[in-house]
PDB file of N, CA and C in Angstrom:
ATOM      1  N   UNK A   1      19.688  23.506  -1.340  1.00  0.00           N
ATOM      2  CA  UNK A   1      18.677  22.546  -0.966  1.00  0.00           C
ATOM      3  C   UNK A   1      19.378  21.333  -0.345  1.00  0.00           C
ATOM      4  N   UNK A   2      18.785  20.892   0.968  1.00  0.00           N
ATOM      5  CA  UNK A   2      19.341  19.697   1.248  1.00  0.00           C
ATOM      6  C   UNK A   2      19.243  18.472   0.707  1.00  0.00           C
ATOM      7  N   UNK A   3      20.011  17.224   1.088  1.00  0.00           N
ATOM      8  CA  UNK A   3      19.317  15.733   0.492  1.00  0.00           C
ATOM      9  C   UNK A   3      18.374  15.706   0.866  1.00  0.00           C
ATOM     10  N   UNK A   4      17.876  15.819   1.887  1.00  0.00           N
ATOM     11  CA  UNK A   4      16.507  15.653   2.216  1.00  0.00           C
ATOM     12  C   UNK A   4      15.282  16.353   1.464  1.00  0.00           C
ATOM     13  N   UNK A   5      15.695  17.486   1.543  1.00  0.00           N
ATOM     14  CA  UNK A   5      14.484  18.306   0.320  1.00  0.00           C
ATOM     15  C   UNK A   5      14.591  17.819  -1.378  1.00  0.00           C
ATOM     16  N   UNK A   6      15.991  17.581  -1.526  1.00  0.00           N
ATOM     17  CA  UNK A   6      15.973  16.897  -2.734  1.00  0.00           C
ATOM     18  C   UNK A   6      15.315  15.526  -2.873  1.00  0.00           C
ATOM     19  N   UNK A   7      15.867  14.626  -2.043  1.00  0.00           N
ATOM     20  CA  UNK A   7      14.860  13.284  -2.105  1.00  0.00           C
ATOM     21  C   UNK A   7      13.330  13.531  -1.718  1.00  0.00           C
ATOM     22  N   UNK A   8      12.860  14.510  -1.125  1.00  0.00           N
ATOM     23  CA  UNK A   8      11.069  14.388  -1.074  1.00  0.00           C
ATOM     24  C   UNK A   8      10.933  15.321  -2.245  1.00  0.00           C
ATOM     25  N   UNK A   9      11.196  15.964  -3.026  1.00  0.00           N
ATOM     26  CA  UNK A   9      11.110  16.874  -4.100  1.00  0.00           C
ATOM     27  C   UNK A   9      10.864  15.307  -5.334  1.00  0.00           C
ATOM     28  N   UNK A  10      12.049  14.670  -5.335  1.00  0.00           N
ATOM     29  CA  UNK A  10      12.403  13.717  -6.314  1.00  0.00           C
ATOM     30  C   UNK A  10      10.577  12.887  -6.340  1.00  0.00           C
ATOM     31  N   UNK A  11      10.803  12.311  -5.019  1.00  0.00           N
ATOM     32  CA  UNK A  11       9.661  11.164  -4.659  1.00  0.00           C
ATOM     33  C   UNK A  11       8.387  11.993  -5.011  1.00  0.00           C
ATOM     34  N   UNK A  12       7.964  13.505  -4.648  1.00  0.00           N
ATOM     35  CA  UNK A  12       6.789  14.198  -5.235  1.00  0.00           C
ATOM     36  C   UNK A  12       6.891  14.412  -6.437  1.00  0.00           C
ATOM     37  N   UNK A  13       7.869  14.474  -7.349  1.00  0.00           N
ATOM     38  CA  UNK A  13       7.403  14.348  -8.870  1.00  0.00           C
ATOM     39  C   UNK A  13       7.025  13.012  -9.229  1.00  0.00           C
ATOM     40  N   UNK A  14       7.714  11.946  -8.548  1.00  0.00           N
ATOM     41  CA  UNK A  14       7.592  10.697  -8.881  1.00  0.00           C
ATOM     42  C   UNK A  14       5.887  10.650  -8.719  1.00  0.00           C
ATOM     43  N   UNK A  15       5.607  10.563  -7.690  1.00  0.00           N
ATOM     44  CA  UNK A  15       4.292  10.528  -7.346  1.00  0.00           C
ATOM     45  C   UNK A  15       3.168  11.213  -8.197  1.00  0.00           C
ATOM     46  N   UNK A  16       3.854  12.640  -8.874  1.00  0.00           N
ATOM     47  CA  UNK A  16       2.722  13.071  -9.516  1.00  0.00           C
ATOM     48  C   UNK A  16       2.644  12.395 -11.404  1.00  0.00           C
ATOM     49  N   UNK A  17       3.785  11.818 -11.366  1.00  0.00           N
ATOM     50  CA  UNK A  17       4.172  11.298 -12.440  1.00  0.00           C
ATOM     51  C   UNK A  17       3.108   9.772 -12.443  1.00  0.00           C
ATOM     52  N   UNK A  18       3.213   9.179 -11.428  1.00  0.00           N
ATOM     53  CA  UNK A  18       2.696   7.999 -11.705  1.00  0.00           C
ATOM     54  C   UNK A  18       0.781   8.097 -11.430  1.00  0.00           C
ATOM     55  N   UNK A  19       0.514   9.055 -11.000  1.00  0.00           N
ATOM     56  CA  UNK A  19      -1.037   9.559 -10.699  1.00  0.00           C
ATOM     57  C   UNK A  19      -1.303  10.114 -12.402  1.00  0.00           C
ATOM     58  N   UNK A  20       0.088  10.770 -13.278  1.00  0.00           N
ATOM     59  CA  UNK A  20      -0.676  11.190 -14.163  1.00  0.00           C
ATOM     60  C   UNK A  20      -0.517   9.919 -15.381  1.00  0.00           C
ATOM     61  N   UNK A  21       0.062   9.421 -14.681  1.00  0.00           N
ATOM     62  CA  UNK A  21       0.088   8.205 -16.208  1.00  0.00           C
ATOM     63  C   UNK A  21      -1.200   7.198 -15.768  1.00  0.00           C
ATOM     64  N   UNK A  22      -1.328   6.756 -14.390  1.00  0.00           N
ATOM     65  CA  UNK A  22      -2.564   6.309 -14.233  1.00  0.00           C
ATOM     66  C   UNK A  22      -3.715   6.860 -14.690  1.00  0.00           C
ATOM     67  N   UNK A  23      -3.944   7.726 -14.701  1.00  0.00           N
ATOM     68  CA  UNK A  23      -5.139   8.920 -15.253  1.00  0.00           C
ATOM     69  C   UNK A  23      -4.917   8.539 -16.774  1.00  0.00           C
ATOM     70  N   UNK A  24      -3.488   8.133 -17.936  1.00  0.00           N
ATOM     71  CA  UNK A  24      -3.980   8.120 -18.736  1.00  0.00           C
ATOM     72  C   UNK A  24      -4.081   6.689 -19.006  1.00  0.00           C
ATOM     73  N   UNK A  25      -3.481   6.105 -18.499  1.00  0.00           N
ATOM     74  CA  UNK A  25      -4.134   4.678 -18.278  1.00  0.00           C
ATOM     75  C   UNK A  25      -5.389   4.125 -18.427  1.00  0.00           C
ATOM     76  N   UNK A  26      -6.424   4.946 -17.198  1.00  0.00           N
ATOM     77  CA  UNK A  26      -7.783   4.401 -17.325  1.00  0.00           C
ATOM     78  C   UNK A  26      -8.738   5.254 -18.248  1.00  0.00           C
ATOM     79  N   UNK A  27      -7.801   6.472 -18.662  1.00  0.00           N
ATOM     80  CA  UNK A  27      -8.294   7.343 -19.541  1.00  0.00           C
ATOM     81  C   UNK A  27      -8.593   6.564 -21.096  1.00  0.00           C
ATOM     82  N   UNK A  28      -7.118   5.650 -21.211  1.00  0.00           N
ATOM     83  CA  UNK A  28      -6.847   4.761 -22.500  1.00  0.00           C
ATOM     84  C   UNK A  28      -6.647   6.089 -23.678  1.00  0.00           C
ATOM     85  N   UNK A  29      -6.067   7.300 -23.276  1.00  0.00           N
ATOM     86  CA  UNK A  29      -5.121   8.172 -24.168  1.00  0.00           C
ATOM     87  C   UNK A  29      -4.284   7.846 -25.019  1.00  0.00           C
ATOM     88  N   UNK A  30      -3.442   6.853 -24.348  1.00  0.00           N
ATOM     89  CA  UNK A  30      -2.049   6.842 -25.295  1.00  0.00           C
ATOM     90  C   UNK A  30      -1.428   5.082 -24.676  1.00  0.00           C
ATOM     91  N   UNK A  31      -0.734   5.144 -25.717  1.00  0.00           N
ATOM     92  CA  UNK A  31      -0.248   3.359 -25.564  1.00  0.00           C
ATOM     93  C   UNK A  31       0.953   3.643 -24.870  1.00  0.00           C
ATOM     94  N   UNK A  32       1.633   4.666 -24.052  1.00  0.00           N
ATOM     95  CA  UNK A  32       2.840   4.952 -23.650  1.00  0.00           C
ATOM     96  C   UNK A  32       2.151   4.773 -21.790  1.00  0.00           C
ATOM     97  N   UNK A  33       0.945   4.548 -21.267  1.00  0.00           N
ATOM     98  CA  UNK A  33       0.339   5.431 -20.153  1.00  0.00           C
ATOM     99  C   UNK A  33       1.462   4.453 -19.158  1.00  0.00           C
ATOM    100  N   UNK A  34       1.042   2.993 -19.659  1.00  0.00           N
ATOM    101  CA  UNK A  34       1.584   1.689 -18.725  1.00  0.00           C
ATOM    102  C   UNK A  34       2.684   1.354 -18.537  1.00  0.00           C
ATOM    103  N   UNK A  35       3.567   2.247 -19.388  1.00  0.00           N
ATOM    104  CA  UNK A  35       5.201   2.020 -19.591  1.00  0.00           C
ATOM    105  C   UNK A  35       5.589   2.875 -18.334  1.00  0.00           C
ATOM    106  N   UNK A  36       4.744   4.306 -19.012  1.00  0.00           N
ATOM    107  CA  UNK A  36       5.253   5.011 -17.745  1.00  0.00           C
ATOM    108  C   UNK A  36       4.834   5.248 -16.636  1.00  0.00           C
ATOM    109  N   UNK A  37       3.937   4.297 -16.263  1.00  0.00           N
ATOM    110  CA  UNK A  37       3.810   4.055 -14.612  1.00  0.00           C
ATOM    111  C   UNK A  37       4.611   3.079 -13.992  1.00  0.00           C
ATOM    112  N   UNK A  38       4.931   2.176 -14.935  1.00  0.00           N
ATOM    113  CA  UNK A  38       6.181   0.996 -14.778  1.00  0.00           C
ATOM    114  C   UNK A  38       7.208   1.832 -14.080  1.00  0.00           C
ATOM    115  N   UNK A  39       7.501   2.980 -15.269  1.00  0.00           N
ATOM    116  CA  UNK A  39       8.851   3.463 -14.726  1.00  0.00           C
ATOM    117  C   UNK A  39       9.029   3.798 -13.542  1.00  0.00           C
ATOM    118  N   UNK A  40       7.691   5.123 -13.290  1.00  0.00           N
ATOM    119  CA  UNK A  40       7.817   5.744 -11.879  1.00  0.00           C
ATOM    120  C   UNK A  40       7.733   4.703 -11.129  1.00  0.00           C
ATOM    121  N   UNK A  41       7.031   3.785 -10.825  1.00  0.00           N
ATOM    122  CA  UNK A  41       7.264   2.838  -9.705  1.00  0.00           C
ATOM    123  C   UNK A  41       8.715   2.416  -9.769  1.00  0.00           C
ATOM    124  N   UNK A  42       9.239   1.778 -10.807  1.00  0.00           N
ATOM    125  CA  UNK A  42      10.602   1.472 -10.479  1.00  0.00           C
ATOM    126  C   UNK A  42      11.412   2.200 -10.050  1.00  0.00           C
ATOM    127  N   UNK A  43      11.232   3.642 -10.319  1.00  0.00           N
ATOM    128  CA  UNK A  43      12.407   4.338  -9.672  1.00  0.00           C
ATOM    129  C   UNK A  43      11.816   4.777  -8.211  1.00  0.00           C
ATOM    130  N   UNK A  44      10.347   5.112  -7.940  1.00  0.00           N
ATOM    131  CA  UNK A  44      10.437   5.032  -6.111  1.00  0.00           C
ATOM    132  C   UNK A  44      10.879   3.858  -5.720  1.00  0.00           C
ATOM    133  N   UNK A  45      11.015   2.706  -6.533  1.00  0.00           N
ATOM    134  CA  UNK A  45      11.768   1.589  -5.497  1.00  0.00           C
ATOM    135  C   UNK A  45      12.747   1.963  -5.400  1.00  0.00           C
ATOM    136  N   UNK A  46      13.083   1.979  -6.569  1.00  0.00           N
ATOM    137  CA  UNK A  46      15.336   2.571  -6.916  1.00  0.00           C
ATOM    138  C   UNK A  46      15.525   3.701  -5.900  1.00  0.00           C
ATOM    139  N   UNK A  47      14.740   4.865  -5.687  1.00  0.00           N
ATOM    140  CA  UNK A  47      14.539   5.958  -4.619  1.00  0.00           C
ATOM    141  C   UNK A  47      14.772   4.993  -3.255  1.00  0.00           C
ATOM    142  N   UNK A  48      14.287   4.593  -2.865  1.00  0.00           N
ATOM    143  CA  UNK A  48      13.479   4.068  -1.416  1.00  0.00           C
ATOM    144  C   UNK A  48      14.625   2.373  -1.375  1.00  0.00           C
ATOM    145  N   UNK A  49      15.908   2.428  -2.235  1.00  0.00           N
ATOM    146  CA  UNK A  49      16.206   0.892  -1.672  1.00  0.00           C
ATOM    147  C   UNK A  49      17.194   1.118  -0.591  1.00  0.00           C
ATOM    148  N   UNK A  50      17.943   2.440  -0.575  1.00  0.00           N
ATOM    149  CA  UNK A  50      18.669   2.148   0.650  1.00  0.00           C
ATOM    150  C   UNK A  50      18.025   2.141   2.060  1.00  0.00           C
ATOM    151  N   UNK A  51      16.340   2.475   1.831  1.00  0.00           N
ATOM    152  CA  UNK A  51      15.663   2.695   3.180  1.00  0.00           C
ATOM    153  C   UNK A  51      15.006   1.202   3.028  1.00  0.00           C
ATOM    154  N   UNK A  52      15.284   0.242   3.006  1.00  0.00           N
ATOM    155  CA  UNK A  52      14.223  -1.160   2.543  1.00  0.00           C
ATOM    156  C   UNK A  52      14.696  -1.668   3.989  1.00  0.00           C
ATOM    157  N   UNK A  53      15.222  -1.525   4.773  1.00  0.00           N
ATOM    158  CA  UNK A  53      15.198  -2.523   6.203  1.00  0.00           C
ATOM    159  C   UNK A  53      13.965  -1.979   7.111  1.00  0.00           C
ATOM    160  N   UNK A  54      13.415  -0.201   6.571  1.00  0.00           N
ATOM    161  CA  UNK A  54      12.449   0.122   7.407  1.00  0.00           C
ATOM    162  C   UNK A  54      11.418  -0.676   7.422  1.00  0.00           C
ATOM    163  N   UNK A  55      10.385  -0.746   7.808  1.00  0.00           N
ATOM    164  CA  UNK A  55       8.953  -1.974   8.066  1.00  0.00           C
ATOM    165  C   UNK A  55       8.577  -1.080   6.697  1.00  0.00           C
ATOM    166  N   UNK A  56       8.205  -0.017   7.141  1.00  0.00           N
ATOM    167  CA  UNK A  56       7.163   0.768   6.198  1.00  0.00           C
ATOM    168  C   UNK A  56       7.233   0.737   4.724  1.00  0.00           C
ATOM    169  N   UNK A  57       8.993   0.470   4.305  1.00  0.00           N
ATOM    170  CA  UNK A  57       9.128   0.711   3.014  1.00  0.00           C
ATOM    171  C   UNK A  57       9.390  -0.271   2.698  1.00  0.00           C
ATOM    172  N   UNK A  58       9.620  -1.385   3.222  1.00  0.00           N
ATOM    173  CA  UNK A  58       9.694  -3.053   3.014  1.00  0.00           C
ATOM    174  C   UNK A  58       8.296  -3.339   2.291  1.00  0.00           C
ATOM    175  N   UNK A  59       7.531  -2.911   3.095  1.00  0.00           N
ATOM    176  CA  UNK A  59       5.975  -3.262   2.426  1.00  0.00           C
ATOM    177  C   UNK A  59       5.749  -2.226   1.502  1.00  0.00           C
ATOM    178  N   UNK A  60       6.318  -1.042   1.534  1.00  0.00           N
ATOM    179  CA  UNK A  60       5.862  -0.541  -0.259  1.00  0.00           C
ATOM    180  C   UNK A  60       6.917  -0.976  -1.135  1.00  0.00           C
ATOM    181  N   UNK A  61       8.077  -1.101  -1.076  1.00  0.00           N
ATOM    182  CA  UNK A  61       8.824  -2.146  -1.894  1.00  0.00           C
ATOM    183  C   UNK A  61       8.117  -3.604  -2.509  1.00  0.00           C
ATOM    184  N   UNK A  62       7.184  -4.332  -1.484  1.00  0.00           N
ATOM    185  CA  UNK A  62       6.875  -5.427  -1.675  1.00  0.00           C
ATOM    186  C   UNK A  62       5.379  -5.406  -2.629  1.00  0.00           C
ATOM    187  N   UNK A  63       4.592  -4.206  -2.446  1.00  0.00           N
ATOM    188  CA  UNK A  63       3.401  -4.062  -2.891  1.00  0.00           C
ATOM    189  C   UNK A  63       4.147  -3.237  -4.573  1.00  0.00           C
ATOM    190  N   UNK A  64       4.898  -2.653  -4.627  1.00  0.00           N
ATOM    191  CA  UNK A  64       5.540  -1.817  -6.002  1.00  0.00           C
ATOM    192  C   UNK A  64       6.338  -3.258  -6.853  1.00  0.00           C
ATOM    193  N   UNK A  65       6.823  -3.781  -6.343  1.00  0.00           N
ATOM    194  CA  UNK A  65       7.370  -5.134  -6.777  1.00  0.00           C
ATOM    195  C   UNK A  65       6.014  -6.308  -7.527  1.00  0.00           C
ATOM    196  N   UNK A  66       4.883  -5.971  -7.109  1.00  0.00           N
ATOM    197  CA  UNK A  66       3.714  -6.750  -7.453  1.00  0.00           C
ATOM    198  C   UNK A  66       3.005  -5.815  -8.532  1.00  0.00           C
ATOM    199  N   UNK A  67       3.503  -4.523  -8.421  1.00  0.00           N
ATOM    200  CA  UNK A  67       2.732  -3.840  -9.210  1.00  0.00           C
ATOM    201  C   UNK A  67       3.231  -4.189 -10.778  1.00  0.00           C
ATOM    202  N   UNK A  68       5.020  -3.954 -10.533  1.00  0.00           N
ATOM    203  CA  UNK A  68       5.818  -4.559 -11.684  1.00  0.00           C
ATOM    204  C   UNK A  68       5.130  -6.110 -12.274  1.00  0.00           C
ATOM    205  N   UNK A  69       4.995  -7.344 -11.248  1.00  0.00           N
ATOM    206  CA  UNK A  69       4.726  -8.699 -11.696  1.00  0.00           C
ATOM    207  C   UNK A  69       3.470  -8.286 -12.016  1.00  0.00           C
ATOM    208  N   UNK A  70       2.687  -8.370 -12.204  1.00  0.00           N
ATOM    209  CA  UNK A  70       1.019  -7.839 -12.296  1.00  0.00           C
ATOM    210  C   UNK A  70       1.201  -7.016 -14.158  1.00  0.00           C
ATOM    211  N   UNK A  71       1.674  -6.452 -14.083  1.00  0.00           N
ATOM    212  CA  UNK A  71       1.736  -5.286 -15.469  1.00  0.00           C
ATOM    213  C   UNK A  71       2.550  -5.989 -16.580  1.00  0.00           C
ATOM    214  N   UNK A  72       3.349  -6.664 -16.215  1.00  0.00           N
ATOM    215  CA  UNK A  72       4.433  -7.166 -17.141  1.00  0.00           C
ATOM    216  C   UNK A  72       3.746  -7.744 -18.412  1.00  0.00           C
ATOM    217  N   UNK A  73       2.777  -8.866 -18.278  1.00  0.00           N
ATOM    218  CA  UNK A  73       2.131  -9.174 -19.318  1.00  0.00           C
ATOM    219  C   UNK A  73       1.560  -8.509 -19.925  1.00  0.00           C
ATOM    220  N   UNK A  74       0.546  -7.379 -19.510  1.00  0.00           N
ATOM    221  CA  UNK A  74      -0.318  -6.269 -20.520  1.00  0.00           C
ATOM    222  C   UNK A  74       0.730  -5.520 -21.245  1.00  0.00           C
ATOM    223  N   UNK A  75       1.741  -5.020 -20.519  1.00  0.00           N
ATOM    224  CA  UNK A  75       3.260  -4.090 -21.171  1.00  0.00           C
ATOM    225  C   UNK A  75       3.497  -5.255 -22.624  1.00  0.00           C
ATOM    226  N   UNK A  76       3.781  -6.163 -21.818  1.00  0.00           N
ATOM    227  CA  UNK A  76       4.818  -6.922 -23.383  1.00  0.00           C
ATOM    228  C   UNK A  76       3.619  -7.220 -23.967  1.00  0.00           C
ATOM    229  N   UNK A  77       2.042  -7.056 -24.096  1.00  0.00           N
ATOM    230  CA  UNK A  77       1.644  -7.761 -24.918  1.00  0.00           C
ATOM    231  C   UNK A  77       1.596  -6.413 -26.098  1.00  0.00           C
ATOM    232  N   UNK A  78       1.812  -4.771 -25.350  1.00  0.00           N
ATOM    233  CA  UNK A  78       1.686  -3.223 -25.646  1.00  0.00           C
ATOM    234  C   UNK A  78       3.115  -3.404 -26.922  1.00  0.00           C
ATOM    235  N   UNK A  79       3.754  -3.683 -26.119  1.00  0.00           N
ATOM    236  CA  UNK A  79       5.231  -3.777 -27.237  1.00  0.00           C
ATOM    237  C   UNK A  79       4.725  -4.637 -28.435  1.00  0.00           C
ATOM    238  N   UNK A  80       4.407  -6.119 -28.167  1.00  0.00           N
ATOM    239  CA  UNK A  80       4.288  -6.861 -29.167  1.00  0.00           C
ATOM    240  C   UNK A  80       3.259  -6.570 -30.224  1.00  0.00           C
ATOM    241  N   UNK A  81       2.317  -6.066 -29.875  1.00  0.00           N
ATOM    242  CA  UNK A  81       1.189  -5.360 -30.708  1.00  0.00           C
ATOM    243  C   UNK A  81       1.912  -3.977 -31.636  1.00  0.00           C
ATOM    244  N   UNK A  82       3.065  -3.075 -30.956  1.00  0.00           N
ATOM    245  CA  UNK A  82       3.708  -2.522 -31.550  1.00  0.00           C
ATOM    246  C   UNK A  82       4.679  -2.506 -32.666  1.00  0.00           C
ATOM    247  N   UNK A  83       5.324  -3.748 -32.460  1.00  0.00           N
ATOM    248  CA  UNK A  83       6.138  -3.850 -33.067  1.00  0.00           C
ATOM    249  C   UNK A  83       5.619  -4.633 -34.219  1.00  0.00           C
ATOM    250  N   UNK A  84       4.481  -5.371 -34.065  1.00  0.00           N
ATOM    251  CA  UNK A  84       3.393  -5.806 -35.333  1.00  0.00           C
ATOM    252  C   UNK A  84       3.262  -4.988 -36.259  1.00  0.00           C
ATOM    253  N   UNK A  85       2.546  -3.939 -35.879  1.00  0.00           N
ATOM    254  CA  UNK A  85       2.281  -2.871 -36.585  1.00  0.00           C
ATOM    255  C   UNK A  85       3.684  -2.116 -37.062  1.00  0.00           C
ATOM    256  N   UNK A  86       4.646  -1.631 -36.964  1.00  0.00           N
ATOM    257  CA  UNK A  86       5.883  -1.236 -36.976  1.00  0.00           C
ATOM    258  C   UNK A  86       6.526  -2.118 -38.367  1.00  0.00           C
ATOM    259  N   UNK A  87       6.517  -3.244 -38.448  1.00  0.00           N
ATOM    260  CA  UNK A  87       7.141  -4.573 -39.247  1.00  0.00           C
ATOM    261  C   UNK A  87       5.334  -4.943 -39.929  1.00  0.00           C
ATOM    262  N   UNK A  88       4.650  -4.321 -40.526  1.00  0.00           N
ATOM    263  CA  UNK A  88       3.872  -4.722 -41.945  1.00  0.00           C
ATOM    264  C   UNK A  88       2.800  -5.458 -41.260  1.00  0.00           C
ATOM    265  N   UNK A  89       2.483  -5.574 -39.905  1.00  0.00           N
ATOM    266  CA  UNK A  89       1.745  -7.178 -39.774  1.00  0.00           C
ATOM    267  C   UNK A  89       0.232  -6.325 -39.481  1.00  0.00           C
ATOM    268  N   UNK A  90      -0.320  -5.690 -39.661  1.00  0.00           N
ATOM    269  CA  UNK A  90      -1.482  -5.288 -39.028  1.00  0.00           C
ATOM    270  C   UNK A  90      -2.411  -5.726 -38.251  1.00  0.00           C
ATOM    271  N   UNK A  91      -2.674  -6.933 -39.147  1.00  0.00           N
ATOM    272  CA  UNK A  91      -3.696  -7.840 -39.113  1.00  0.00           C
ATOM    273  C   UNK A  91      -3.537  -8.579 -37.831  1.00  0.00           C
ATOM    274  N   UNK A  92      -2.278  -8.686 -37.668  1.00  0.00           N
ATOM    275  CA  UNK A  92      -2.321  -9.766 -36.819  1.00  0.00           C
ATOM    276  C   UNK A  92      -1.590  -8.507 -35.698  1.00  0.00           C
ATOM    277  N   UNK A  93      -1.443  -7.531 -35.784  1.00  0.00           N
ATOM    278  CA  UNK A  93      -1.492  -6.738 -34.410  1.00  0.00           C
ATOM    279  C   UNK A  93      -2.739  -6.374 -33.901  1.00  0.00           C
ATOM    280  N   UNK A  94      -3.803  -6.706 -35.158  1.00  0.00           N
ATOM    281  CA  UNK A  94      -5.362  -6.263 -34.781  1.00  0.00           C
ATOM    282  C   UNK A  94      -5.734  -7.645 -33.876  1.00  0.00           C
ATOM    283  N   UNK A  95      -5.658  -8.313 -34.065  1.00  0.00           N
ATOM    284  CA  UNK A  95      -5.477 -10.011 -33.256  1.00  0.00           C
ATOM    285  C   UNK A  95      -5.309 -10.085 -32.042  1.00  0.00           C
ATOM    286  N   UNK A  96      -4.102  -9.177 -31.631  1.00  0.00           N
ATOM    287  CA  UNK A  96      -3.368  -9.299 -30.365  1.00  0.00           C
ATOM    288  C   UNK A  96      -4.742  -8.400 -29.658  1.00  0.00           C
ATOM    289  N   UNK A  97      -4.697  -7.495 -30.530  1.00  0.00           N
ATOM    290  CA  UNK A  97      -5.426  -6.071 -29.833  1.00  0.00           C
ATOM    291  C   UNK A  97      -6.643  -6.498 -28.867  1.00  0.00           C
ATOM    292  N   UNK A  98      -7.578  -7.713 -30.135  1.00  0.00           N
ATOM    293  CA  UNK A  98      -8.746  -7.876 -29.266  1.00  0.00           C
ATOM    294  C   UNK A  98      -8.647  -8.792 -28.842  1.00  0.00           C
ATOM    295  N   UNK A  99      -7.691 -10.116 -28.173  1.00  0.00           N
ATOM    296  CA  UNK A  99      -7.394 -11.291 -28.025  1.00  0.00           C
ATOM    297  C   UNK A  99      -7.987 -11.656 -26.406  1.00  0.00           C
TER     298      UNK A  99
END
């Protein structure tokens, strides 16, 4: 297989990876959905940085970069509610939950 089939192979799992964590995202399945759409986006950036001078991938770099700033707060508020519960606190992870 070439680099080339390997890098669009890579970027189509990526892709189906971040369609299925979105799905459980708005599904609200599992408290893992938002982590791992974090990820896949970070790694099509990590994929796509030696191509970042193109126009095309400058602007999905720049729109995946917003997706990261945008999520960051719901993620850490996912951890902090976790780790409540994890360390005895319930009550007050029930707090965060509906805050």
């Amino acid at each position: 297989m070439s680099f080339a089939d390997k890098f669009v192979a890579e970027i189509l799992a990526l892709q189906v990876a971040l369609y299925q964590s979105l799905a459980r995202l708005e599904a609200r399945t599992d408290s893992e959905a938002l982590h791992d759409l974090r990820i896949a986006v970070r790694r099509i950036r990590s994929l796509l940085r030696p191509m970042r001078s193109i126009s095309q991938v400058g602007a999905l770099n720049i729109a995946a970069a917003e997706v990261g700033r945008l999520t960051t707060p719901a993620r850490d508020l996912e951890v902090m509610i976790q780790e409540l519960e994890s360390r005895g606190f319930p009550v007050q992870a029930i707090s965060e939950k509906a805050g």
